[in-house]
PDB file of N, CA and C in Angstrom:
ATOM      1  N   UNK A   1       0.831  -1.185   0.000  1.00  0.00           N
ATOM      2  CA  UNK A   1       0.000   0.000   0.000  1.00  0.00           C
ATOM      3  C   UNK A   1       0.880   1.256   0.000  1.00  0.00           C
ATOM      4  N   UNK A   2      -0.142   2.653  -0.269  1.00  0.00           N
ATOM      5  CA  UNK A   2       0.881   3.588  -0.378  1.00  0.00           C
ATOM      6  C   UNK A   2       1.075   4.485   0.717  1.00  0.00           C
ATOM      7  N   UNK A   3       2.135   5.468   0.985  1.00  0.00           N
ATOM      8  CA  UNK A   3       2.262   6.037   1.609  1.00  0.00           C
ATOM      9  C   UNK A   3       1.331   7.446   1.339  1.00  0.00           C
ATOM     10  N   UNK A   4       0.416   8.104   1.652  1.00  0.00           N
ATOM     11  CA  UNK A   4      -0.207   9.546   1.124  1.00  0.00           C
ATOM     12  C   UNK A   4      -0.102  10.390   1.951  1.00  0.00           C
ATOM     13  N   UNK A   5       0.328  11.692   1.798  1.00  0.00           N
ATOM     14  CA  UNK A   5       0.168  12.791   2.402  1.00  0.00           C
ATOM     15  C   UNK A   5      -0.911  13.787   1.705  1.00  0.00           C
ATOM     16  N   UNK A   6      -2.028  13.772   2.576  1.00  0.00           N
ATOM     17  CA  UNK A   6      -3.021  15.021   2.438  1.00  0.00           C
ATOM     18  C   UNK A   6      -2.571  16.204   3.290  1.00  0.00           C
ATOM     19  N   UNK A   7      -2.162  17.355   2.117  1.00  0.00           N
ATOM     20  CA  UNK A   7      -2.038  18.867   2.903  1.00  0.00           C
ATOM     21  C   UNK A   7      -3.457  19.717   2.133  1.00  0.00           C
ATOM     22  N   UNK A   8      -3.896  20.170   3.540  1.00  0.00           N
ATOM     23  CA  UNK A   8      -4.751  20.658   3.528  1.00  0.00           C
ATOM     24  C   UNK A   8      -4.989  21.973   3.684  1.00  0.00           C
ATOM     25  N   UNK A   9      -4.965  23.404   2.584  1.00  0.00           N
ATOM     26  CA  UNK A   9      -4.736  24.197   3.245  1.00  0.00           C
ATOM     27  C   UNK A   9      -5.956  25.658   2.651  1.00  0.00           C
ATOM     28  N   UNK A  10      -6.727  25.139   2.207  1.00  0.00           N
ATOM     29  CA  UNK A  10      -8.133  25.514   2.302  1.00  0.00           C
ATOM     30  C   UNK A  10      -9.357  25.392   3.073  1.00  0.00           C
ATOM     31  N   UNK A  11      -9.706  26.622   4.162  1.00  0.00           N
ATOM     32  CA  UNK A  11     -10.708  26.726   5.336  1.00  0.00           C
ATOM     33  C   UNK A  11     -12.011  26.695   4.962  1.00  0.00           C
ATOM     34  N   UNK A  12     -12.851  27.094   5.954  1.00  0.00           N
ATOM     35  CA  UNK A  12     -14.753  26.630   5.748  1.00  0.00           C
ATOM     36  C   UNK A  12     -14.974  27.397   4.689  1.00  0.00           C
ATOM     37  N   UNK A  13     -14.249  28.527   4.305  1.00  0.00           N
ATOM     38  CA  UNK A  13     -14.955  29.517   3.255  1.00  0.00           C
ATOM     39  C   UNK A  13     -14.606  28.632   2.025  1.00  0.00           C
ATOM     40  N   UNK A  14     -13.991  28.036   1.851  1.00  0.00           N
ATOM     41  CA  UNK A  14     -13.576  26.890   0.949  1.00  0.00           C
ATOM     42  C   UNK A  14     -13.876  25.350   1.057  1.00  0.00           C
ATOM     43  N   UNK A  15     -15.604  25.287   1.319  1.00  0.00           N
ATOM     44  CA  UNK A  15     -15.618  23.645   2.801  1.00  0.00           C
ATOM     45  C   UNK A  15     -15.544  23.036   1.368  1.00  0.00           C
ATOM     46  N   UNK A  16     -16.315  22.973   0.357  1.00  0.00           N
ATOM     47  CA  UNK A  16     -16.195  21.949  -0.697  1.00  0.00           C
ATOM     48  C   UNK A  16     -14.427  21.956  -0.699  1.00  0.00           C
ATOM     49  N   UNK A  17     -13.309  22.246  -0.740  1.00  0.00           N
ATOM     50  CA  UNK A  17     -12.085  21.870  -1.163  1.00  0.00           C
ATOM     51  C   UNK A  17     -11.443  21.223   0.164  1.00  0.00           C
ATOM     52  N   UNK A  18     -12.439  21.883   1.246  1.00  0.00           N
ATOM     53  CA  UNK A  18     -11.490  21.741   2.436  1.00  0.00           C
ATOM     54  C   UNK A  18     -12.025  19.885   2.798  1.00  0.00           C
ATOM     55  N   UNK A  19     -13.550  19.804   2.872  1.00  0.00           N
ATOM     56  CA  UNK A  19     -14.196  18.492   2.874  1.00  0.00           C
ATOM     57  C   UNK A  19     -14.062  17.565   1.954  1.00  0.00           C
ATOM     58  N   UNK A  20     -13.521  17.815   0.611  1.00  0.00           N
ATOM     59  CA  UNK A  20     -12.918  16.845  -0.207  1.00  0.00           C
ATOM     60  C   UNK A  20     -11.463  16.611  -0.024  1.00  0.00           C
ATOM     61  N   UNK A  21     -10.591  17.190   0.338  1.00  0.00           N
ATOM     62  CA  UNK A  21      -9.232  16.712   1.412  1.00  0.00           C
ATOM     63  C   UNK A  21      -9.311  16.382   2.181  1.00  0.00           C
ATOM     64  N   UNK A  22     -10.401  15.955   3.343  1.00  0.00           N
ATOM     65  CA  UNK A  22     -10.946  15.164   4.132  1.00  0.00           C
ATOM     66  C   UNK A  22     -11.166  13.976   3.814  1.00  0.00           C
ATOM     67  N   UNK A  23     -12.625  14.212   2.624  1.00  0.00           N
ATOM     68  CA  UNK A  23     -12.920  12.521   2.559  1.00  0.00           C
ATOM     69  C   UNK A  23     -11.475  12.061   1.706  1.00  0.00           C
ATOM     70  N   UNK A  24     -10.968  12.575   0.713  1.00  0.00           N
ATOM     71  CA  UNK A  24      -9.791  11.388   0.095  1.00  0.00           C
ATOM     72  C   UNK A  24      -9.032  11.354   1.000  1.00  0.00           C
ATOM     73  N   UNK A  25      -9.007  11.885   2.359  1.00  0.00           N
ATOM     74  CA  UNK A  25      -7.442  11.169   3.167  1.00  0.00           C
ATOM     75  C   UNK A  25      -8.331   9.848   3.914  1.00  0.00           C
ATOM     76  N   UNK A  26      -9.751  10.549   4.411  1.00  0.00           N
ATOM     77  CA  UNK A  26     -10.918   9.153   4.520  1.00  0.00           C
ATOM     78  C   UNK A  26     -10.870   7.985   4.596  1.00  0.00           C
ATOM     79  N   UNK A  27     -10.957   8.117   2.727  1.00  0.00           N
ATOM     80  CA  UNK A  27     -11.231   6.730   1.364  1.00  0.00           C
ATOM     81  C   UNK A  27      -9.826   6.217   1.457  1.00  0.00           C
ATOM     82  N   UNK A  28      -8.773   7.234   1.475  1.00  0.00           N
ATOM     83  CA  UNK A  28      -7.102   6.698   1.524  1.00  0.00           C
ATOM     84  C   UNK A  28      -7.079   5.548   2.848  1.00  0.00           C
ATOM     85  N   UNK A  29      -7.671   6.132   3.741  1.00  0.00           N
ATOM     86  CA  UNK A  29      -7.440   5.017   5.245  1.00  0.00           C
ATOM     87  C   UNK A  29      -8.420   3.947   4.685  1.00  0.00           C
ATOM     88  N   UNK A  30      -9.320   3.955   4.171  1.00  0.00           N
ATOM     89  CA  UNK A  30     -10.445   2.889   3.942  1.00  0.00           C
ATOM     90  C   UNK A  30     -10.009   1.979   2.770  1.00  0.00           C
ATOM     91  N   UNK A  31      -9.087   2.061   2.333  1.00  0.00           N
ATOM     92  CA  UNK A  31      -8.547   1.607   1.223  1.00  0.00           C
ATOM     93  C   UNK A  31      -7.203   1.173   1.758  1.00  0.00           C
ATOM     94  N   UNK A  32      -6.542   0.649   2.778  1.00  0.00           N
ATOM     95  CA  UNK A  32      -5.738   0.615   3.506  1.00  0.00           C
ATOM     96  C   UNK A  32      -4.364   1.006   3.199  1.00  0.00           C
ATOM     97  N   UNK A  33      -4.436   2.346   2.710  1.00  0.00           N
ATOM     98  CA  UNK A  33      -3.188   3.343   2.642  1.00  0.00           C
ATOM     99  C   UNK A  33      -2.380   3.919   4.099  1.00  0.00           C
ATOM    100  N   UNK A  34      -1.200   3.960   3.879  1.00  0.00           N
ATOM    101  CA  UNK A  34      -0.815   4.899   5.156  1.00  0.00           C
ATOM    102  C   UNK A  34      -1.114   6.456   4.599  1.00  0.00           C
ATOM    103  N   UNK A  35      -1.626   6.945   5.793  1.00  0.00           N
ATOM    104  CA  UNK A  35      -2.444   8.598   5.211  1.00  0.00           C
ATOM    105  C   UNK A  35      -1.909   9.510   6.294  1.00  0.00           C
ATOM    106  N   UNK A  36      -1.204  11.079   6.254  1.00  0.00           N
ATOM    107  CA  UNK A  36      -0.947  11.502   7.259  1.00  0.00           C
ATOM    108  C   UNK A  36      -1.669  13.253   6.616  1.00  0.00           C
ATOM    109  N   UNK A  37      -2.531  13.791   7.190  1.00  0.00           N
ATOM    110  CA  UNK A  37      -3.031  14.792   7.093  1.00  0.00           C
ATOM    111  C   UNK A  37      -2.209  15.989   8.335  1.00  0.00           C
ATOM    112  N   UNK A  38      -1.845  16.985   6.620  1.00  0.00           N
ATOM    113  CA  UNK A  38      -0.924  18.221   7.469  1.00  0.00           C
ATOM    114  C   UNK A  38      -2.261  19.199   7.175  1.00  0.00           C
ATOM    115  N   UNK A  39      -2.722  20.078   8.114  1.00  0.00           N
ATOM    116  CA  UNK A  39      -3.284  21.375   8.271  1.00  0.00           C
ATOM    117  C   UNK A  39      -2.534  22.695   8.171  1.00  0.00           C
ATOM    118  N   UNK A  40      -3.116  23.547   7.008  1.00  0.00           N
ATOM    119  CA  UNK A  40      -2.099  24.468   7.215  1.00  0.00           C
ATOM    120  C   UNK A  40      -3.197  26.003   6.667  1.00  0.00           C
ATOM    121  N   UNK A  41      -3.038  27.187   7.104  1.00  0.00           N
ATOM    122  CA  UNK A  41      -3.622  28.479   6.587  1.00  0.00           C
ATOM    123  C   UNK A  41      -4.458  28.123   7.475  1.00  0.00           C
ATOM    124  N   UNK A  42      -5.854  28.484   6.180  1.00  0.00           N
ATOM    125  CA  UNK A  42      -7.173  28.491   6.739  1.00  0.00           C
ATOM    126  C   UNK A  42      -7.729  26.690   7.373  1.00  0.00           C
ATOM    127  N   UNK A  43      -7.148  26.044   6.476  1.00  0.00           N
ATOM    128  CA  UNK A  43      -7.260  24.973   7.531  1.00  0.00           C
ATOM    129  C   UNK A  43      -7.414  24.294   8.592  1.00  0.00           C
ATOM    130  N   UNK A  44      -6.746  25.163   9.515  1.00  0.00           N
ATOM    131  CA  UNK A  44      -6.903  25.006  10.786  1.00  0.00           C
ATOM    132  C   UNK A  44      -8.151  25.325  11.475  1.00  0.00           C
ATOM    133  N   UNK A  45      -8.976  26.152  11.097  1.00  0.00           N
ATOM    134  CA  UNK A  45      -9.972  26.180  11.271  1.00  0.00           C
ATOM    135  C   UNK A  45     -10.995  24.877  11.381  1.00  0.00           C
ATOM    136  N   UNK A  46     -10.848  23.651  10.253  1.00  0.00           N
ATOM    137  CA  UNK A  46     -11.508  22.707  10.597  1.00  0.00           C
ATOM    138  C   UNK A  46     -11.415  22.049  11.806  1.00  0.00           C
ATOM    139  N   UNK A  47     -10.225  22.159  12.642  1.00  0.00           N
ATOM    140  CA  UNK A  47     -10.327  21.558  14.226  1.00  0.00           C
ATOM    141  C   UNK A  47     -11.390  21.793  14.488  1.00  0.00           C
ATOM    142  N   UNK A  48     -11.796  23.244  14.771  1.00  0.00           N
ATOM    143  CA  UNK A  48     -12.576  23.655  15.362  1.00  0.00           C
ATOM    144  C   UNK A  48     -13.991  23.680  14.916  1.00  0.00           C
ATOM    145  N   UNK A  49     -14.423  23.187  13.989  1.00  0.00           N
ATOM    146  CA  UNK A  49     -15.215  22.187  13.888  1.00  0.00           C
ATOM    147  C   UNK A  49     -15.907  20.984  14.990  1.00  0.00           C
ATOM    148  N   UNK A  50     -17.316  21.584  16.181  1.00  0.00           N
ATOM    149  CA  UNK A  50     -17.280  20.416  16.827  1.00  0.00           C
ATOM    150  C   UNK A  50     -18.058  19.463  16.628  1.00  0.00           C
ATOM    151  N   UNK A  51     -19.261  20.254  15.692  1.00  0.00           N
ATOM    152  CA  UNK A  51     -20.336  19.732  15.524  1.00  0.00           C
ATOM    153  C   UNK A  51     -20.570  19.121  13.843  1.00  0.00           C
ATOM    154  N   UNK A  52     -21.738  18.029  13.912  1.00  0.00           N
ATOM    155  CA  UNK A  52     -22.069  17.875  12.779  1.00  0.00           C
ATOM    156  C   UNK A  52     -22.454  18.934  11.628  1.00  0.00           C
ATOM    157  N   UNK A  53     -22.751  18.703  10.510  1.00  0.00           N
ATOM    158  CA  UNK A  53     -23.554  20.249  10.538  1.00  0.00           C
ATOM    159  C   UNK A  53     -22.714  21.482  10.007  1.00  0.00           C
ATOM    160  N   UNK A  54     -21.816  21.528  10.649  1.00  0.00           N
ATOM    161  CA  UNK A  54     -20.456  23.347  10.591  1.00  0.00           C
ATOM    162  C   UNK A  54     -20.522  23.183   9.538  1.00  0.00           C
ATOM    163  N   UNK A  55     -19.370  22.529   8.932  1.00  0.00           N
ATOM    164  CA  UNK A  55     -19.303  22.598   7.535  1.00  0.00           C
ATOM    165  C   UNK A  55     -19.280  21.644   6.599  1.00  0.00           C
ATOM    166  N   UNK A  56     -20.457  21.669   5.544  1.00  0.00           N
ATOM    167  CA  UNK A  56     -20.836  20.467   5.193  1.00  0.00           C
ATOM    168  C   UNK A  56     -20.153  20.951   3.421  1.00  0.00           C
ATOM    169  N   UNK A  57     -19.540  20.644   2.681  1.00  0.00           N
ATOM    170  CA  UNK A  57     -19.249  20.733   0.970  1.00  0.00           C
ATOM    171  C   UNK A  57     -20.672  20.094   0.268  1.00  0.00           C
ATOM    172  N   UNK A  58     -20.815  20.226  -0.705  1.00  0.00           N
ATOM    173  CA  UNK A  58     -21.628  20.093  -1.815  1.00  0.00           C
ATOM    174  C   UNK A  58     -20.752  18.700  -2.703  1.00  0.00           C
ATOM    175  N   UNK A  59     -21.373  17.348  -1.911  1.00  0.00           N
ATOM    176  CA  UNK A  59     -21.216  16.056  -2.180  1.00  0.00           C
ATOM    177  C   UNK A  59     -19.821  15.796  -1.740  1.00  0.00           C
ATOM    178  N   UNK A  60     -19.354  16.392  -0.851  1.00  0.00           N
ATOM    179  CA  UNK A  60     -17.809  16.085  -0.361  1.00  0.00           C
ATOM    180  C   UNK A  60     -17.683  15.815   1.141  1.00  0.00           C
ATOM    181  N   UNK A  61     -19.284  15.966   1.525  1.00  0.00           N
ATOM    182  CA  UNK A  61     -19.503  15.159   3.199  1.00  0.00           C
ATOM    183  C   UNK A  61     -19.457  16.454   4.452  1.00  0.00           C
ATOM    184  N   UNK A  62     -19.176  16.079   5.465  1.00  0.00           N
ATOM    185  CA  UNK A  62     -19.370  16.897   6.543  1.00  0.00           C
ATOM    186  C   UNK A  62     -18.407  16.782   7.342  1.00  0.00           C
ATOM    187  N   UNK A  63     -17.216  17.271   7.304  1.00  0.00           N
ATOM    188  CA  UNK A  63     -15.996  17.931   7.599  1.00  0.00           C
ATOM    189  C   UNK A  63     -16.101  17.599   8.935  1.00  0.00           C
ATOM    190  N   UNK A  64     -17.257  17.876   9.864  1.00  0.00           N
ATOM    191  CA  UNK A  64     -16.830  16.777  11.351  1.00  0.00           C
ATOM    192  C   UNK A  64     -16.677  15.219  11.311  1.00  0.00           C
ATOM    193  N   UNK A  65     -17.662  14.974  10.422  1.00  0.00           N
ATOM    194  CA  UNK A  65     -18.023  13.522  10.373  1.00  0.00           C
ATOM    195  C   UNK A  65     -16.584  12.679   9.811  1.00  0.00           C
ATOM    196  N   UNK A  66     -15.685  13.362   9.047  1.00  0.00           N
ATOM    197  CA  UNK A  66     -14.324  13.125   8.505  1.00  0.00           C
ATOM    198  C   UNK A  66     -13.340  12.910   9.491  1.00  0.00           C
ATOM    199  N   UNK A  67     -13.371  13.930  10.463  1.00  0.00           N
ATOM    200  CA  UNK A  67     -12.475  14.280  11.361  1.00  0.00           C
ATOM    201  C   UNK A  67     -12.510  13.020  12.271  1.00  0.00           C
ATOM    202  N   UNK A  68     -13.648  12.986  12.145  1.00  0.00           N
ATOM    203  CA  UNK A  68     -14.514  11.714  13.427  1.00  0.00           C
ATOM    204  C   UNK A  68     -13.713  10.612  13.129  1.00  0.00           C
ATOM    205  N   UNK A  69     -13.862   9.905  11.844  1.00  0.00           N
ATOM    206  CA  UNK A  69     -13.205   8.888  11.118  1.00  0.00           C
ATOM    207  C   UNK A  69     -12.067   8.889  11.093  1.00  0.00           C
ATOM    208  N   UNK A  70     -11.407  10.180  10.529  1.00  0.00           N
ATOM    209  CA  UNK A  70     -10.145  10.199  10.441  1.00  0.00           C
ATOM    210  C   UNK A  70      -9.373   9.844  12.343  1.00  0.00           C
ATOM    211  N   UNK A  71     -10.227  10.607  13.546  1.00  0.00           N
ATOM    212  CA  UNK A  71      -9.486  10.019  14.366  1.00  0.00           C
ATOM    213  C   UNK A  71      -9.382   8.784  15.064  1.00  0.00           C
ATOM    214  N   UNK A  72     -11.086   8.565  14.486  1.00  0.00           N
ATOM    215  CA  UNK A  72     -10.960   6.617  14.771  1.00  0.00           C
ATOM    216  C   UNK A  72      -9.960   5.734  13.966  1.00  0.00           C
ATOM    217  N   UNK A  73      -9.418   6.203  13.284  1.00  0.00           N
ATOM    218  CA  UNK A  73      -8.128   5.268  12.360  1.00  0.00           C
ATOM    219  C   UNK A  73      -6.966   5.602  12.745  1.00  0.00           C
ATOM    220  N   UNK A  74      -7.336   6.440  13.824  1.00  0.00           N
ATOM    221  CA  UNK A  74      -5.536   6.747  14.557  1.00  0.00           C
ATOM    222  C   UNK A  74      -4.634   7.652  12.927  1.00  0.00           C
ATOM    223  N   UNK A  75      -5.430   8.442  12.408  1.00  0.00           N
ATOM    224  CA  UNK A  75      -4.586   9.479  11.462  1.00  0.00           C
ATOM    225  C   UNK A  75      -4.065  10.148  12.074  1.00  0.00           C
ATOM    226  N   UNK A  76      -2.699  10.770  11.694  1.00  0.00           N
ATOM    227  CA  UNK A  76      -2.310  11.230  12.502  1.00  0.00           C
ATOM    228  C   UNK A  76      -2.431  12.617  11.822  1.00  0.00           C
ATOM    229  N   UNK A  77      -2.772  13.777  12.419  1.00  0.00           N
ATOM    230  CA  UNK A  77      -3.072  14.897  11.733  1.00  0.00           C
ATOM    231  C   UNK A  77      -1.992  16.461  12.272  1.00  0.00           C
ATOM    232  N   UNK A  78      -1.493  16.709  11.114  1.00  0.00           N
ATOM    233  CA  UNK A  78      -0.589  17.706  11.402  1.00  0.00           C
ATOM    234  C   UNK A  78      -0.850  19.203  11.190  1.00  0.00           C
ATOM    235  N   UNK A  79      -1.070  19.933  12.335  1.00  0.00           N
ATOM    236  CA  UNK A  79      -1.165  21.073  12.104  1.00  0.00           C
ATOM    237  C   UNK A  79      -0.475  22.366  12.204  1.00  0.00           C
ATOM    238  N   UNK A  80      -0.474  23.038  11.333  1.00  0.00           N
ATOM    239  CA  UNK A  80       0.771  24.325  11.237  1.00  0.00           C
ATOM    240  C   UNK A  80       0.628  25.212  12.664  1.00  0.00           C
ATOM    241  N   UNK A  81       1.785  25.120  13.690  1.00  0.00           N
ATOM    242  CA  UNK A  81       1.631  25.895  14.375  1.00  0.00           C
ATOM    243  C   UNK A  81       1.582  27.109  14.285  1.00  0.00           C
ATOM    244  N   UNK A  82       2.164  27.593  13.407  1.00  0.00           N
ATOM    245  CA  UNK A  82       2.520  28.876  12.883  1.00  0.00           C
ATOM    246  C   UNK A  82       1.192  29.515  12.305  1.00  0.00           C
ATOM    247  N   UNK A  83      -0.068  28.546  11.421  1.00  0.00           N
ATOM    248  CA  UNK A  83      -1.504  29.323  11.103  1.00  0.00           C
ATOM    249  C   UNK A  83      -1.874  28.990  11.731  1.00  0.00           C
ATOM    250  N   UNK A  84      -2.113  28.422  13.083  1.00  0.00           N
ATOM    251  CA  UNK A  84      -2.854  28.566  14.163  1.00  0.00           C
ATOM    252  C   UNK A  84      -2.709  29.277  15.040  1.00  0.00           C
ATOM    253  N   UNK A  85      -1.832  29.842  15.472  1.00  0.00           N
ATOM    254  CA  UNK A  85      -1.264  30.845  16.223  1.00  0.00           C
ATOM    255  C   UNK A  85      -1.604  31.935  15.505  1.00  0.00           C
ATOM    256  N   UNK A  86      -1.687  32.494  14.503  1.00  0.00           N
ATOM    257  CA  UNK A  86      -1.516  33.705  13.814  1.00  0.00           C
ATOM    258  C   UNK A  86      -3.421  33.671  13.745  1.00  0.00           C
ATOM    259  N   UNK A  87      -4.148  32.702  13.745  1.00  0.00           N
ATOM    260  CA  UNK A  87      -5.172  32.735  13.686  1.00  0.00           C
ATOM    261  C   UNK A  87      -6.360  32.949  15.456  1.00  0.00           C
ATOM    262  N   UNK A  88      -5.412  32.768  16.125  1.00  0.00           N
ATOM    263  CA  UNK A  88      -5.815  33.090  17.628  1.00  0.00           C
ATOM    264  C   UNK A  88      -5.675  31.450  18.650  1.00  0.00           C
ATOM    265  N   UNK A  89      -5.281  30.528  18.328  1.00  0.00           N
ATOM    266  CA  UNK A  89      -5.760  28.973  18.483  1.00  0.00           C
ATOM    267  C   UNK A  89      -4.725  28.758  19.090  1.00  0.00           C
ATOM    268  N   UNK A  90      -5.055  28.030  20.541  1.00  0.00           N
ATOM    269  CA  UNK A  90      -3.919  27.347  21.418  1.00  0.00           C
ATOM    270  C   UNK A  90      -3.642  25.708  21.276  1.00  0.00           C
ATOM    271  N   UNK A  91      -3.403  25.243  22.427  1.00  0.00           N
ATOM    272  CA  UNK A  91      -3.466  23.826  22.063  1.00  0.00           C
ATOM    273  C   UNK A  91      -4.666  22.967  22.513  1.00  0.00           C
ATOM    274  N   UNK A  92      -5.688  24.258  22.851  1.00  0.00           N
ATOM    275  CA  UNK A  92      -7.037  23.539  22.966  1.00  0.00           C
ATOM    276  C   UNK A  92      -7.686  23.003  21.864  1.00  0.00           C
ATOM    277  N   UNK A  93      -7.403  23.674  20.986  1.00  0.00           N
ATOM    278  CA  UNK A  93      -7.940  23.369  19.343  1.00  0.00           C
ATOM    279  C   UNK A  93      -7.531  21.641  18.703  1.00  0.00           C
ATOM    280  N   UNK A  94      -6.377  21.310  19.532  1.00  0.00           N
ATOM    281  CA  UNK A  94      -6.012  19.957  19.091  1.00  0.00           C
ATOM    282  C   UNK A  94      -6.954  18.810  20.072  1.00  0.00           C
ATOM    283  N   UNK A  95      -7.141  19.384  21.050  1.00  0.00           N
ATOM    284  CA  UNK A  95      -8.159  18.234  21.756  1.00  0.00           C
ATOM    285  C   UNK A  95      -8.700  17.416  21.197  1.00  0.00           C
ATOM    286  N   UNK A  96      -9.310  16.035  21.378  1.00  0.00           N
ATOM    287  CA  UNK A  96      -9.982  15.214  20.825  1.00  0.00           C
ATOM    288  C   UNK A  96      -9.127  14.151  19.632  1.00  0.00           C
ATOM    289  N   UNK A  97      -8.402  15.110  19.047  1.00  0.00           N
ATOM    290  CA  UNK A  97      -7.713  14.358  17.915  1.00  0.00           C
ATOM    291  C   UNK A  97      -6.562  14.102  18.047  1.00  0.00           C
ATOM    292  N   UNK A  98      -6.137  13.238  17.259  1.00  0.00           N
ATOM    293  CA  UNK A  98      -4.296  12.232  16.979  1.00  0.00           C
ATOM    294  C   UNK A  98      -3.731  13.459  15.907  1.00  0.00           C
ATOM    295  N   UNK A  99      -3.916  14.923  16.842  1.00  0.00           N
ATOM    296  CA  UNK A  99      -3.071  15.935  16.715  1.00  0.00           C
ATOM    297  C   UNK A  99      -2.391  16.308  17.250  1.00  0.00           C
ATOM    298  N   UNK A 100      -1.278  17.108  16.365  1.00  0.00           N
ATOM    299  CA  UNK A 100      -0.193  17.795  16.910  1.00  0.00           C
ATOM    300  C   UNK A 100       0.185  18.776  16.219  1.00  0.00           C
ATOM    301  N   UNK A 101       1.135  20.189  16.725  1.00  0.00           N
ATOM    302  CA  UNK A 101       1.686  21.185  16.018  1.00  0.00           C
ATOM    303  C   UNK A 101       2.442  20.778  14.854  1.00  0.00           C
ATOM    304  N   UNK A 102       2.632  21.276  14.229  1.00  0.00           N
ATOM    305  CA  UNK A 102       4.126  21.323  13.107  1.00  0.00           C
ATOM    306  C   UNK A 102       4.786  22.455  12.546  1.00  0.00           C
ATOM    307  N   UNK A 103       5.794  22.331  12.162  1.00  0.00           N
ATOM    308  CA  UNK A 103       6.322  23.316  11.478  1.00  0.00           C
ATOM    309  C   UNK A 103       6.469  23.504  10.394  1.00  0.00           C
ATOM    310  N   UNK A 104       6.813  23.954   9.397  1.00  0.00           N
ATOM    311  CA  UNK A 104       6.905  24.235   7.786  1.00  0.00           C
ATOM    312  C   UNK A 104       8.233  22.489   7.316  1.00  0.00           C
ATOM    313  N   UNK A 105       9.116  22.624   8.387  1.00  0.00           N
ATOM    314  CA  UNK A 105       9.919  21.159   7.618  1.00  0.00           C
ATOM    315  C   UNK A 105       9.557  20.106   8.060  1.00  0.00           C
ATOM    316  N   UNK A 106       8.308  19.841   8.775  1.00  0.00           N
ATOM    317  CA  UNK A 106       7.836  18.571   9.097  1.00  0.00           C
ATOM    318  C   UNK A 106       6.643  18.277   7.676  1.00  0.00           C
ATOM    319  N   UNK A 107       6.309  19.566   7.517  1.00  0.00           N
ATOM    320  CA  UNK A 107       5.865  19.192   6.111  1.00  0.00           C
ATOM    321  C   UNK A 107       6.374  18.761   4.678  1.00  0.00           C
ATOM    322  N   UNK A 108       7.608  19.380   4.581  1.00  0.00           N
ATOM    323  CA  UNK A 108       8.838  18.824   4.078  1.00  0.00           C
ATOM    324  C   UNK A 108       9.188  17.398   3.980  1.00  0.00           C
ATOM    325  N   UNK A 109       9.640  17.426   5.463  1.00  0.00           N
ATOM    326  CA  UNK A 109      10.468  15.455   5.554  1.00  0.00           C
ATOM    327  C   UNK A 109       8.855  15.057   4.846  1.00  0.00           C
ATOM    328  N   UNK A 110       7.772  15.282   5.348  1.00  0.00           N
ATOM    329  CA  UNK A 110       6.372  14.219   5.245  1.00  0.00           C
ATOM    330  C   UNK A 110       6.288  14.460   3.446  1.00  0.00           C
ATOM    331  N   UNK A 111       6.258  15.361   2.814  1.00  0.00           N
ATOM    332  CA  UNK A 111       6.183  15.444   1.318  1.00  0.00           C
ATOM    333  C   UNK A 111       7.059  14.522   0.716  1.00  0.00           C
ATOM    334  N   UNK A 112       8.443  14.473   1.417  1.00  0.00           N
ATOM    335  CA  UNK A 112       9.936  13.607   1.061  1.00  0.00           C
ATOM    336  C   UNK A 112       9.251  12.233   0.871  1.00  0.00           C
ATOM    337  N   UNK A 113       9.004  12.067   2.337  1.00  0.00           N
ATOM    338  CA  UNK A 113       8.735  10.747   2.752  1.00  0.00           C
ATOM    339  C   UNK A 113       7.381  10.161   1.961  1.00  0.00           C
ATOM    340  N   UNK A 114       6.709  10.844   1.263  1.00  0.00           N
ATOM    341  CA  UNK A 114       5.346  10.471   0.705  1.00  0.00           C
ATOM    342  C   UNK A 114       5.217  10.120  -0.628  1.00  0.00           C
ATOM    343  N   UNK A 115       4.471   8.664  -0.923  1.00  0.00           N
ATOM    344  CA  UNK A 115       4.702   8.142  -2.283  1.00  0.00           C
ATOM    345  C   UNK A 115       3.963   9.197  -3.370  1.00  0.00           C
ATOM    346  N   UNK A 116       2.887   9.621  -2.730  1.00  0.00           N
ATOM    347  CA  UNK A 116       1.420  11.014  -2.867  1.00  0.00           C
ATOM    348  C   UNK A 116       1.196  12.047  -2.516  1.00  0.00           C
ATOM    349  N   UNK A 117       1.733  12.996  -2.832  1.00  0.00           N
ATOM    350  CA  UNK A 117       1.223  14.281  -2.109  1.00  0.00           C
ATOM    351  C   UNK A 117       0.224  14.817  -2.491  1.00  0.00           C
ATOM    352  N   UNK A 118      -1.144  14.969  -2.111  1.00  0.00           N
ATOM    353  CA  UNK A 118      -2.263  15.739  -2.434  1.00  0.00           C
ATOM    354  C   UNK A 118      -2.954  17.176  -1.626  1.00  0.00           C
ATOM    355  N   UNK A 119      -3.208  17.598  -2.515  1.00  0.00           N
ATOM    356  CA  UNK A 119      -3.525  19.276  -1.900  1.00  0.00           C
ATOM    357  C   UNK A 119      -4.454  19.831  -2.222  1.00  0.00           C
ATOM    358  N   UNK A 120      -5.383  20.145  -1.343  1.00  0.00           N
ATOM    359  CA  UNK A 120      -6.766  20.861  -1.283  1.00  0.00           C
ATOM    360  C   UNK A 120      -6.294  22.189  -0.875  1.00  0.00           C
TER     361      UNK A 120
END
């Protein structure tokens, strides 16, 4: 199977791009790929996402309901410390999920390291 990296770096004002980099990192785990989702810009905003409902795309699903999945498969999800911080967001925003900060070269080694890089 392959290795995929989903970077994600389109927010709710963008949910169709942001919820279709969701479900294919999803379908990637359901398809038994290794999948590692980096958050970055407006992106980060989907953490905060708690409810069903927030932000739903136009046939690309419901951006909590992803998150949900994505953390029942133990994804591990990477988010730019640097647009979360600049966006007001501590490390409460990672709660709940198989998240963590990153920096600009952890996105790097993970692009290196990735058979797929895909970008919403």
């Amino acid at each position: 199977m392959a290795n995929l990296l989903v970077h994600i770096h389109s927010g709710p004002e963008l949910k169709n791009k942001l919820t279709l980099g969701l479900l294919v990192a999803k379908t990637g785990v359901a398809e038994g790929h290794s999948v590692k989702l980096f958050l970055a810009a407006d992106a980060v905003h989907a953490l905060d996402c708690r409810a069903e409902g927030d932000i739903v795309g136009q046939g690309t699903g419901d951006a909590h309901l992803h998150l949900q999945a994505l953390s029942a498969a133990n994804v591990q999800i990477m988010v730019s410390g640097m647009s979360a911080k600049a966006r007001g967001y501590d490390d409460s925003l990672l709660a709940g999920y198989n998240a963590s900060f990153a920096m600009p070269d952890t996105l790097i080694a993970l692009a290196l390291d990735a058979d797929t890089v895909l970008c919403y």
